[in-house]
Every structure is written in structure tokens, then in C-alpha cells.
Protein backbone atom coordinates (compact mmCIF):
# COMPACT_ATOMS: atom_id res chain seq x y z
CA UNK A 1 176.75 103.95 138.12
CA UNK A 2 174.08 101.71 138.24
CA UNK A 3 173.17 101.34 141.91
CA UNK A 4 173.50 105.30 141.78
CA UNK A 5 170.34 105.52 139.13
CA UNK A 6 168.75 103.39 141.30
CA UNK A 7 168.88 105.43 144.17
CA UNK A 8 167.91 108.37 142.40
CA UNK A 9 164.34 106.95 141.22
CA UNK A 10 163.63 105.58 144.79
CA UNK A 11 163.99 109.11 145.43
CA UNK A 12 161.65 109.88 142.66
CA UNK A 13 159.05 107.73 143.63
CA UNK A 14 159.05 108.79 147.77
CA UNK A 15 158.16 112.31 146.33
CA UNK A 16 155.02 111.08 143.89
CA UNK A 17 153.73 109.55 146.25
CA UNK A 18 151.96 111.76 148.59
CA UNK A 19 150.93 113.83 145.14
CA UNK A 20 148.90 110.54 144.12
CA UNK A 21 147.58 109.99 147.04
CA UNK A 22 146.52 113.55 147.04
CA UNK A 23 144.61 113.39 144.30
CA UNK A 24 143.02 110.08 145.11
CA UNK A 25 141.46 111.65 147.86
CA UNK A 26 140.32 115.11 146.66
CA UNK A 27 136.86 115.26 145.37
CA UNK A 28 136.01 117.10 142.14
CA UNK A 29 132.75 118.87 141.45
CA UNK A 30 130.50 117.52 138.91
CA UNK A 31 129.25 120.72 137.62
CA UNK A 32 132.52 122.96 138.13
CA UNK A 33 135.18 120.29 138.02
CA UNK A 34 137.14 122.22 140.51
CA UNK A 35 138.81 120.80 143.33
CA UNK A 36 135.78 120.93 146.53
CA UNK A 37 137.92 122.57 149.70
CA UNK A 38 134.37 123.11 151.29
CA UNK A 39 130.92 121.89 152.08
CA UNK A 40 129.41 119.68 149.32
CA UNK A 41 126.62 117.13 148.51
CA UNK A 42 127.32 113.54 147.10
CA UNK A 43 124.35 112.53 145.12
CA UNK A 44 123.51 108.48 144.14
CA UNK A 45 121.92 106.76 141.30
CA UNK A 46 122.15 103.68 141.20
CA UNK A 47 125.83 103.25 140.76
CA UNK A 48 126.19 106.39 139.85
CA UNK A 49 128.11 108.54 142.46
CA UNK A 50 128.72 112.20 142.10
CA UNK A 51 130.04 114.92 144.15
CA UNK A 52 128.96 118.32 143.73
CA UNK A 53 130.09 121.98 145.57
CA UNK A 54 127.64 123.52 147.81
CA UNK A 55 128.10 126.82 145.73
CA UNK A 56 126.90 124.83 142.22
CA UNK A 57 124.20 123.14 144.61
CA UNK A 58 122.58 125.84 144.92
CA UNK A 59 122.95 127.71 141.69
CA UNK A 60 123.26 125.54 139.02
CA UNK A 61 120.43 124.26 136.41
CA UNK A 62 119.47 120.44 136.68
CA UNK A 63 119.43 117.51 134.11
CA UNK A 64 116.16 117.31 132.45
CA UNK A 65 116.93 113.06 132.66
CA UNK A 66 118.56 112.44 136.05
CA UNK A 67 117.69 115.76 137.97
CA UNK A 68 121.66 115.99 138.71
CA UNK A 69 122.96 119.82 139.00
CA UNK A 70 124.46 120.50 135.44
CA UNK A 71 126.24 123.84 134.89
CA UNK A 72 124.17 127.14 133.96
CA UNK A 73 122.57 126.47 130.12
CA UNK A 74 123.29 122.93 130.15
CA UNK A 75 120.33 120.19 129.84
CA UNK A 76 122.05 117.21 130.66
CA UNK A 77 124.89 115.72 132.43
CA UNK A 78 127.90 114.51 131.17
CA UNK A 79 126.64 110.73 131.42
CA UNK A 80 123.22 111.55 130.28
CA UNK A 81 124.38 113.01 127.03
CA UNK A 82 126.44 109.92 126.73
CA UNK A 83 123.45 107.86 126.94
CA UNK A 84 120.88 110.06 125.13
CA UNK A 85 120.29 109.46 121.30
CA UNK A 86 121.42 112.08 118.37
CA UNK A 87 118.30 113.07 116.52
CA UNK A 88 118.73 112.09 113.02
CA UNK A 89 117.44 115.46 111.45
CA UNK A 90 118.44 118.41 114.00
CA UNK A 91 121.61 116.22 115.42
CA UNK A 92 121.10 117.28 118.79
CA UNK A 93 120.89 115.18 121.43
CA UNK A 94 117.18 113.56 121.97
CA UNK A 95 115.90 115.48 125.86
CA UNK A 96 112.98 113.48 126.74
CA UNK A 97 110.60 111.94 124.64
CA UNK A 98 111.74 111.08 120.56
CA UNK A 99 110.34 108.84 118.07
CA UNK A 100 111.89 106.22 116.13
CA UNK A 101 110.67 105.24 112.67
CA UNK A 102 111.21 101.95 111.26
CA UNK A 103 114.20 102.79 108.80
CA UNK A 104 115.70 103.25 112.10
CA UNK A 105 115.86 106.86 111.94
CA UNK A 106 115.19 109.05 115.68
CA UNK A 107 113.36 112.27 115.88
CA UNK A 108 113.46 114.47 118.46
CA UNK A 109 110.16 115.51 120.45
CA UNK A 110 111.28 119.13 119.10
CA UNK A 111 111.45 118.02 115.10
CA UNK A 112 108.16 116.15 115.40
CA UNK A 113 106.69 119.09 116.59
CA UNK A 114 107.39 121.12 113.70
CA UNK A 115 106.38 120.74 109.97
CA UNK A 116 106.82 116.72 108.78
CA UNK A 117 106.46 115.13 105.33
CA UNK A 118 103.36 114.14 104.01
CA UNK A 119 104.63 111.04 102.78
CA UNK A 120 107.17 109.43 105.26
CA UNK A 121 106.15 110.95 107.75
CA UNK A 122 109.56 112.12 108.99
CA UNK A 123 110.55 116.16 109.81
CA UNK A 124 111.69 118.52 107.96
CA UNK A 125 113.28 121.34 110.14
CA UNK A 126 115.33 124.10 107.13
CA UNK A 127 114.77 121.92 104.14
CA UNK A 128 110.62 122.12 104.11
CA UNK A 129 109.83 122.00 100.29
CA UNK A 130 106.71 122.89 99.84
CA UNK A 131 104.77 121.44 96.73
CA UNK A 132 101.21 123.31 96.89
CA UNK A 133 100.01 122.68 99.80
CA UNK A 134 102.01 119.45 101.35
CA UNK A 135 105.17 119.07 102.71
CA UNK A 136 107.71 117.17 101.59
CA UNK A 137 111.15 115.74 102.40
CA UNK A 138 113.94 116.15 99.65
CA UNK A 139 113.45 111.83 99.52
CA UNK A 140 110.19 111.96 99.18
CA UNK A 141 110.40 115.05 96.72
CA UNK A 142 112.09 113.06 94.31
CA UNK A 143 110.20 109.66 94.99
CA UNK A 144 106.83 110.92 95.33
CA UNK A 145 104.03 110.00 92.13
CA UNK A 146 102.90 112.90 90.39
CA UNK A 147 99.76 113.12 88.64
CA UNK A 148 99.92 112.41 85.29
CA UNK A 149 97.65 115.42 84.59
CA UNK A 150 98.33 118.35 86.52
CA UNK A 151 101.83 117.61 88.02
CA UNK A 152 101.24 117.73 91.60
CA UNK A 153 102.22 115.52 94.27
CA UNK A 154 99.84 112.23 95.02
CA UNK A 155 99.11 112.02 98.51
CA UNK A 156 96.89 108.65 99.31
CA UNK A 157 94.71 106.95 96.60
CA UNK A 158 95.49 108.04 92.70
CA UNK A 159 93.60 106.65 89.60
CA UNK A 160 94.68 104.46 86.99
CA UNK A 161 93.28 103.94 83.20
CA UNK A 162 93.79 100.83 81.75
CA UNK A 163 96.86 100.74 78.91
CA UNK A 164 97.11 104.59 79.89
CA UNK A 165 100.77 105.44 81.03
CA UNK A 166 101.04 107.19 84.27
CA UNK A 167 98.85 108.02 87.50
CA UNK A 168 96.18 110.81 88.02
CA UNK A 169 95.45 112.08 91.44
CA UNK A 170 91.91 112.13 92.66
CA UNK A 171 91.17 115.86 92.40
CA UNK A 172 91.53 115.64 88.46
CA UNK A 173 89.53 112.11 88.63
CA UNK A 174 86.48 113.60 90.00
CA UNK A 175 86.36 116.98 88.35
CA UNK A 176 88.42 116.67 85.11
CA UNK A 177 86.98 116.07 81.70
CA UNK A 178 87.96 112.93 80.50
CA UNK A 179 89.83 112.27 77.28
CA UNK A 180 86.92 110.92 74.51
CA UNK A 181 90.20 108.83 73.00
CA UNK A 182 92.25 107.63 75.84
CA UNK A 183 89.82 108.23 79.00
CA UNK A 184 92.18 110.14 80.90
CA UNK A 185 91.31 113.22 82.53
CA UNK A 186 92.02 116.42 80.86
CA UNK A 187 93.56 119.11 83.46
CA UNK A 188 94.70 121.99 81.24
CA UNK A 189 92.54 124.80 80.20
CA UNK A 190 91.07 125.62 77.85
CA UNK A 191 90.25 121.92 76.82
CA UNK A 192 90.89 120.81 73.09
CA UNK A 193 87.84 119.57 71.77
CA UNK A 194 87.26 117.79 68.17
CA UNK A 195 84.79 118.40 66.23
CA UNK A 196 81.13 116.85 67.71
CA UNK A 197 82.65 118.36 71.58
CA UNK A 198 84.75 115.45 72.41
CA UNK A 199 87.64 116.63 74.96
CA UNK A 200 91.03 114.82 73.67
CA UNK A 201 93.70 115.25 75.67
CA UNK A 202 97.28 116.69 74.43
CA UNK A 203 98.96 112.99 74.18
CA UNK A 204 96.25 111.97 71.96
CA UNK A 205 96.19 114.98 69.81
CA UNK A 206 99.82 114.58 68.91
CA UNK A 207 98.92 112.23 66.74
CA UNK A 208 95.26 112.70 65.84
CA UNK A 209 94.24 112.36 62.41
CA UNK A 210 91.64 114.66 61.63
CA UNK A 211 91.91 115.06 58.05
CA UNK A 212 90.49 112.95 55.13
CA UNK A 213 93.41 112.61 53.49
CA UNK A 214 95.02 111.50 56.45
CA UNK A 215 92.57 108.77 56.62
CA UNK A 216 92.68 107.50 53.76
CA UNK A 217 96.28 106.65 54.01
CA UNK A 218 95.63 104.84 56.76
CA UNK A 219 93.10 102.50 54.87
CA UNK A 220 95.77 101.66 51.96
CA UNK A 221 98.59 100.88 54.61
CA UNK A 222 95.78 98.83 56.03
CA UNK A 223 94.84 97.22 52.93
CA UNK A 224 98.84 97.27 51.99
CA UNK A 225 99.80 95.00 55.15
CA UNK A 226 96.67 92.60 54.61
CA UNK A 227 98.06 91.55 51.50
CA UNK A 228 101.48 91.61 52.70
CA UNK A 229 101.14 89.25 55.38
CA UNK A 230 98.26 86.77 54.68
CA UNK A 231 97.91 87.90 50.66
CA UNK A 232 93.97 89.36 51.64
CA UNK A 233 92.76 91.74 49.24
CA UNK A 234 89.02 93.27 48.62
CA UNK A 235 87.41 93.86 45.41
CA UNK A 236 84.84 96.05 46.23
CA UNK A 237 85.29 99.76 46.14
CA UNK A 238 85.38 100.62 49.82
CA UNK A 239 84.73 104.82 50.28
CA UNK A 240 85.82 106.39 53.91
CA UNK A 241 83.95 108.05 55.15
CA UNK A 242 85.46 110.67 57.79
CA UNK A 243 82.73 111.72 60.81
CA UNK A 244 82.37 113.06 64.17
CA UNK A 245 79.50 110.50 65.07
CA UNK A 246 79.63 106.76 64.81
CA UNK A 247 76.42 106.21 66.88
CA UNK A 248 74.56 108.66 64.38
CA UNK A 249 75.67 107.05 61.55
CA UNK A 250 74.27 103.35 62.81
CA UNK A 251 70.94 105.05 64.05
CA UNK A 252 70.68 106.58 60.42
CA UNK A 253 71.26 103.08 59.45
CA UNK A 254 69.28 101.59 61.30
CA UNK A 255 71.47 100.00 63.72
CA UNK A 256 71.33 100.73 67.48
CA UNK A 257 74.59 102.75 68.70
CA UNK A 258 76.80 102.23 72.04
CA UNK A 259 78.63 105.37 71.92
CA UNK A 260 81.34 103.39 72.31
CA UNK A 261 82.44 102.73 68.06
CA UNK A 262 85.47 104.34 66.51
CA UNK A 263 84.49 103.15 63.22
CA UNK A 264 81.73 101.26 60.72
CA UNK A 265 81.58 98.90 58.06
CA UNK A 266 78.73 99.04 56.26
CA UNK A 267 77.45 97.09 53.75
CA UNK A 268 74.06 98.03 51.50
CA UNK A 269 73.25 95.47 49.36
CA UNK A 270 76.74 95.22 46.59
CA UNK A 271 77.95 98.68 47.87
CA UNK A 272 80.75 98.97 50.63
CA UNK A 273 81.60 101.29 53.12
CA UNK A 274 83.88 102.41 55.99
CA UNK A 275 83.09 105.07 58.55
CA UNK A 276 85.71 106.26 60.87
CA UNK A 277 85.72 108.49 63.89
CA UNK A 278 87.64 111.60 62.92
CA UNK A 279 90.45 112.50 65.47
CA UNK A 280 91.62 108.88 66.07
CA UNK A 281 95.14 108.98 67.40
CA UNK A 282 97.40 106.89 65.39
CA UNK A 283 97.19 103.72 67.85
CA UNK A 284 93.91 103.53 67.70
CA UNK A 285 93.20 104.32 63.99
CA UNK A 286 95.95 101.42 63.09
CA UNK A 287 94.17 99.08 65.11
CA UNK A 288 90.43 100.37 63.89
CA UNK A 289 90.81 101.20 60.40
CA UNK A 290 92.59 97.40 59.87
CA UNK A 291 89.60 95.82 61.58
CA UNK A 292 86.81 97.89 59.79
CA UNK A 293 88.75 96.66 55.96
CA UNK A 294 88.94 93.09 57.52
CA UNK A 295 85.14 93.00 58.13
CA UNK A 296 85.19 93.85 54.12
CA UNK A 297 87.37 91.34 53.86
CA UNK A 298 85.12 88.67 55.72
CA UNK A 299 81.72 90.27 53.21
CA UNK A 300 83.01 88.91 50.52
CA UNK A 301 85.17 85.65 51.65
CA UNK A 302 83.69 84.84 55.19
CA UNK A 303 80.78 82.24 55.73
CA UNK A 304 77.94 84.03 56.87
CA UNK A 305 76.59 81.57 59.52
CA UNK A 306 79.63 82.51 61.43
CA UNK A 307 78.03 84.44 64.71
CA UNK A 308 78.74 87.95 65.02
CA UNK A 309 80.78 87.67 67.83
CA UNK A 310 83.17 84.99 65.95
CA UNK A 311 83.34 88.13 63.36
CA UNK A 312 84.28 90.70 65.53
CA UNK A 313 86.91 88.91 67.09
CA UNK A 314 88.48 87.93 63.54
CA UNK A 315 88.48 91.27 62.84
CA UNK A 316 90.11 91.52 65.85
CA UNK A 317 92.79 88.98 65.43
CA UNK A 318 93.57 90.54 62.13
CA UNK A 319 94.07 93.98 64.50
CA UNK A 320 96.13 92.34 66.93
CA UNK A 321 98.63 91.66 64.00
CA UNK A 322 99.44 95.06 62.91
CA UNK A 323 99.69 96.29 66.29
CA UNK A 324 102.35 93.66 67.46
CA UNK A 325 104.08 94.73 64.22
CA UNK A 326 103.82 98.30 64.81
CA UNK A 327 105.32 97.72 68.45
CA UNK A 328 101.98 99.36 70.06
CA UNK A 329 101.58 96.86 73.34
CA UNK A 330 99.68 99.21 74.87
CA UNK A 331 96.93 98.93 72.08
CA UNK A 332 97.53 95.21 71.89
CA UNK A 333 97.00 94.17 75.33
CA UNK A 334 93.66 96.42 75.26
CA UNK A 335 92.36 94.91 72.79
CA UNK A 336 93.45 90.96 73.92
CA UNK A 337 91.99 91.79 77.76
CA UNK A 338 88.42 93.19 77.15
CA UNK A 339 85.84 91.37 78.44
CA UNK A 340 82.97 92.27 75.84
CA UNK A 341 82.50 90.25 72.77
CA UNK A 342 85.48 91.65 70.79
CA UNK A 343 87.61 90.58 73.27
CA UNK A 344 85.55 86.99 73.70
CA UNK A 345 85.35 86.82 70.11
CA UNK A 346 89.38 87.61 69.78
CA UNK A 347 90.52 84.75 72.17
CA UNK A 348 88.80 82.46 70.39
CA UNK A 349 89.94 83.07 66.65
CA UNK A 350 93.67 83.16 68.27
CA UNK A 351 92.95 79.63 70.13
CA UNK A 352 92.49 78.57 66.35
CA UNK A 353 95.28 79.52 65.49
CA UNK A 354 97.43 78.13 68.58
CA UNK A 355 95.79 74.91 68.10
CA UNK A 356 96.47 74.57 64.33
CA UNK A 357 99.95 76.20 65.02
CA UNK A 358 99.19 78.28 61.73
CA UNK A 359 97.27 81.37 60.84
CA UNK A 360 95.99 80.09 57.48
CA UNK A 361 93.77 77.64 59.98
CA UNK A 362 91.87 80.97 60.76
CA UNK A 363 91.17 81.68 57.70
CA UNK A 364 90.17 78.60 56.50
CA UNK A 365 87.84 78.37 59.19
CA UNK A 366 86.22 82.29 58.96
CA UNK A 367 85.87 81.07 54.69
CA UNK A 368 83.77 77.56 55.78
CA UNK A 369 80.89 76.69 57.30
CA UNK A 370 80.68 76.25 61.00
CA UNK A 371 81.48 73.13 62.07
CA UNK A 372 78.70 70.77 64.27
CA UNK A 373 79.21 72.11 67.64
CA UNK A 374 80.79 75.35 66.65
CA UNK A 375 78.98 78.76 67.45
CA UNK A 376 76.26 79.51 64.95
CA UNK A 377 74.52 82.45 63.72
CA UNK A 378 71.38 80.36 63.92
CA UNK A 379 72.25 79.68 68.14
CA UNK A 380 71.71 83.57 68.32
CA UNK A 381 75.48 84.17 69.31
């Protein structure tokens, strides 16, 4: 039984044979992969060898990469489109020239010739989204900064304003109103102006206090948390005054103006004042209307050979309280970074009080006199 099976695949194998060897030795067209009974070319690259029908010779298209006969419609060969990258936004294969971007990403010559992101760079062949007038890719769509003013799409350089959330593009900076509060620009029209034709912008006027009422709340939570914290407290009457014009209140007074005040203390012989700038958003009316009662404070406590920039910035350190307390960091690190004499002044009173490790050293200082070698009225500081 055994040496029978045997037999029988000896058998098998004398007929396969020939068939193998056949095949071994029939050549296959390249383009037609049909079996070539006639005339044909053999074509070499390298170590490439390929055998091609005289019939597909002469009528078939040729790779754009190797110049090898492909078959009618066809751009590459079978090896080249092997070798040839996928573009990474059509998914075709890369014929010729493509570009590769440093996330890795290729690009067909095809894709880069068509409309590409403004921002990366890359193409966008069927998913264009068009945001005015620049292109975007879906990433970049989502990604992208928008001006904080009109919405669109920043391109390239954007402005910033200091303790301002958000960026504005460059278009608003240069032909935008700015806000008289916050110094932003102002993009919407018609634009909101407060009495005396300063443009605020909508964030500010959320919270704008433009009524004297308003105001005057403010100065009794002012005068409230003074005595709350530090047990402060002023005797004089102090009337508010509510106006659309701090520099023509200090020119009526006498006092030159820098366009820049949001609010007065004034002081005529026994009488008192305090002159605020009406539409202050609530940020900056906290932080003004505490340091216009603290300068009332200082008229009838504070030594007066203390300079005025010494003043100013203990009015300022009195500020800087209620705005920590009140969670506004915006407003706080405004007013610790300026570089005028509030802000010189400011560091100053607050290195007294890091020194002394206690705030009642800042006021005992403010109430004496100045010290030999401490800033004088008399050195014209």
C-alpha cells in the first residue's frame, strides 16, 4: 500500500514538471500581463528588468517617473506607485514634485497649487473655509486668534493692551476708536459715547456707573472697608462730586491737568472734596474712589512734608488692598507695574510694609515726619 502511494506521486511530479518549467520560461507583459507569444522589448533600470509586448510598446501611455509603458490612463508603474508617496490631503499618490512640511505631512504639486491656509500653510482641496477674505484649514479654524473686537481671524502681527483680556487685529488698531476706560479699540457702530464724547467700549459699559447715586455708594463701601481693615475713618464732610471732566475741574482749580485723572481730591482751606469721572467701570471706580477718600484720609492724619509722590503711592497702597480683596488682578497688577509716580510712589509704601512685616508700619510712617534721608517735600520730590 505504501510503495503503491509512492509510485503514484512520482507520477505526479513527472507531469508538473514540464508545467513549471513552462512558466519559468514564459515572459509576461508589464503593461498587459498576458503571456508574450510574439515580438517584445525588455527594458532595464538599474535592476529593474521588465518585459513588455510589442503591441503595448507601441500603444500604451508611459510612467511620468521611470518613462516605462504603463497601460492606457495609468501614470505610473506598478513599482513606481509602490515607491511614490500618498499625499496627505488628496490621498493620491504624489506624480512628480510634492512638498513636505515639518509636521511631516506631504502635499502633492496638485494640492499646493490650489487654495492653502493662511496660517499653516497647508491645502485645503473640498474643505476651504473661508473666514472674510483668508483661507483657512478646519485646524487652523479652530486654533486661529480672533480679534477681540471685530471677530475676525488674525493673520500676522495683532495688538495687545496692557491688563486688557484678549487680542485686537491691526485693522481695528489703526482705525478704531479707542475705549476712553480700558484703551481698547471700539469696532461696533454706532460707538457708545459718555457724556463729554468719550467712546467706552461694551465691556466697560456693563458696569459703568454713571449715576450719582451710584457713586456715592461707592464712596461709603470705600469709606466702609477703610475702617474695616485698618480702623481709618475721616471727619470731614467729603461731597462727590460726579463730572465728565477731571482736567477741567483742576484747570478751574488751578491745577494743571494730564487728561489722564479719573478722579480729584480737593481740599480748600477746612472744606473737602472728591471729584470723580462719571462712567467709571466698577474696577476702576473701586480702585479710584478708595484712593481719592485715602488722600482725605492722609489731609487730616498724614505729615505734610511727605513728597507728593510718597502720597500718591499711599493712596495707592491703600487701592491695591481693596482690589486684591475684590479679586480684580487685572486692576491690581496695573496699578503695581506703572512706571509713573503712582506706580514709583506704590512700590515704595509696600517695601515699608515688607520690611516692617506689618501694615500699621505704613501708617505710622505716612502720620510722622520724614525721617533724615527719607524723600522730602522740601527735596522737590
Amino acid at each position: 500500500m505504501i510503495l503503491s502511494r509512492v509510485r503514484r506521486f512520482s507520477l505526479l511530479l513527472l507531469f508538473l514538471i514540464p508545467i513549471l518549467a513552462y512558466g519559468a520560461d514564459q515572459l509576461v507583459c508589464q503593461v498587459c500581463h498576458k503571456s508574450i507569444t510574439g515580438k517584445y522589448v525588455k527594458l532595464t533600470n538599474g535592476n529593474r528588468t521588465v518585459y513588455v509586448c510589442e503591441s503595448c510598446m507601441n500603444n500604451s501611455d508611459k510612467c511620468v517617473m521611470c518613462g516605462f509603458p504603463v497601460a492606457k490612463g495609468k501614470k505610473l508603474c506598478p513599482s513606481c506607485e509602490k515607491k511614490a508617496p500618498t499625499c496627505d490631503f488628496c490621498h493620491k499618490k504624489c506624480i512628480g514634485k510634492y512638498s513636505r512640511f515639518n509636521t511631516g505631512e506631504i502635499a502633492c504639486n496638485e494640492c499646493m497649487s490650489g487654495p492653502v491656509c493662511a496660517r499653516c500653510g497647508h491645502p485645503t482641496p473640498g474643505v476651504t473655509l473661508e473666514d472674510g477674505k483668508i483661507n483657512l484649514c478646519p485646524k487652523c479654524n479652530k486654533e486661529a486668534l480672533r480679534c477681540a473686537a471685530c471677530g475676525s481671524v488674525i493673520i500676522g502681527q495683532y495688538a495687545k493692551h496692557p491688563y486688557v483680556d484678549g487680542v485686537f487685529c491691526m485693522n481695528c488698531e489703526k482705525i478704531h476708536p479707542k475705549c476712553g476706560m480700558c484703551g481698547r479699540p471700539i469696532a461696533t457702530r454706532p460707538v457708545m459715547k459718555l457724556a463729554g464724547e468719550r467712546p467706552i467700549c461694551l465691556e466697560c459699559l456693563k458696569t459703568s456707573i454713571l449715576t450719582q447715586d451710584g457713586m456715592q455708594t461707592m464712596l461709603e463701601t470705600s469709606a466702609a472697608f477703610a475702617f474695616k481693615l485698618y480702623g481709618m475713618k475721616v471727619d470731614h464732610q467729603l461731597p462727590l462730586h460726579l463730572v465728565d471732566d477731571i482736567d477741567l475741574v483742576r484747570k478751574d482749580s488751578g491745577m494743571p491737568g494730564s487728561g489722564q485723572e479719573l478722579g480729584l481730591f480737593y481740599r480748600n482751606g477746612d472744606d473737602f472734596s472728591i471729584y470723580v469721572l462719571a462712567g467709571l467701570p466698577l474696577e476702576l471706580a473701586t480702585e479710584t474712589m478708595l484712593h481719592e477718600w485715602t488722600h482725605a484720609w492722609f489731609a487730616e492724619n498724614g505729615h505734610a512734608l511727605h513728597p507728593r509722590w510718597v502720597q500718591e503711592g499711599f493712596c495707592q497702597w491703600m487701592a491695591s488692598k481693596v482690589l486684591k480683596s475684590k479679586g480684580y488682578t487685572n486692576g491690581f497688577v496695573r496699578l503695581r507695574d506703572r512706571t509713573d509716580m503712582y506706580g514709583k510712589g506704590y512700590r515704595y509704601v509696600q517695601s515699608i510694609e515688607d520690611d516692617a512685616g506689618s501694615p500699621q508700619a505704613v501708617f505710622k510712617y505716612m502720620k510722622s515726619e520724614p525721617a533724615s534721608g527719607a524723600p522730602r517735600q522740601r527735596d522737590g520730590q
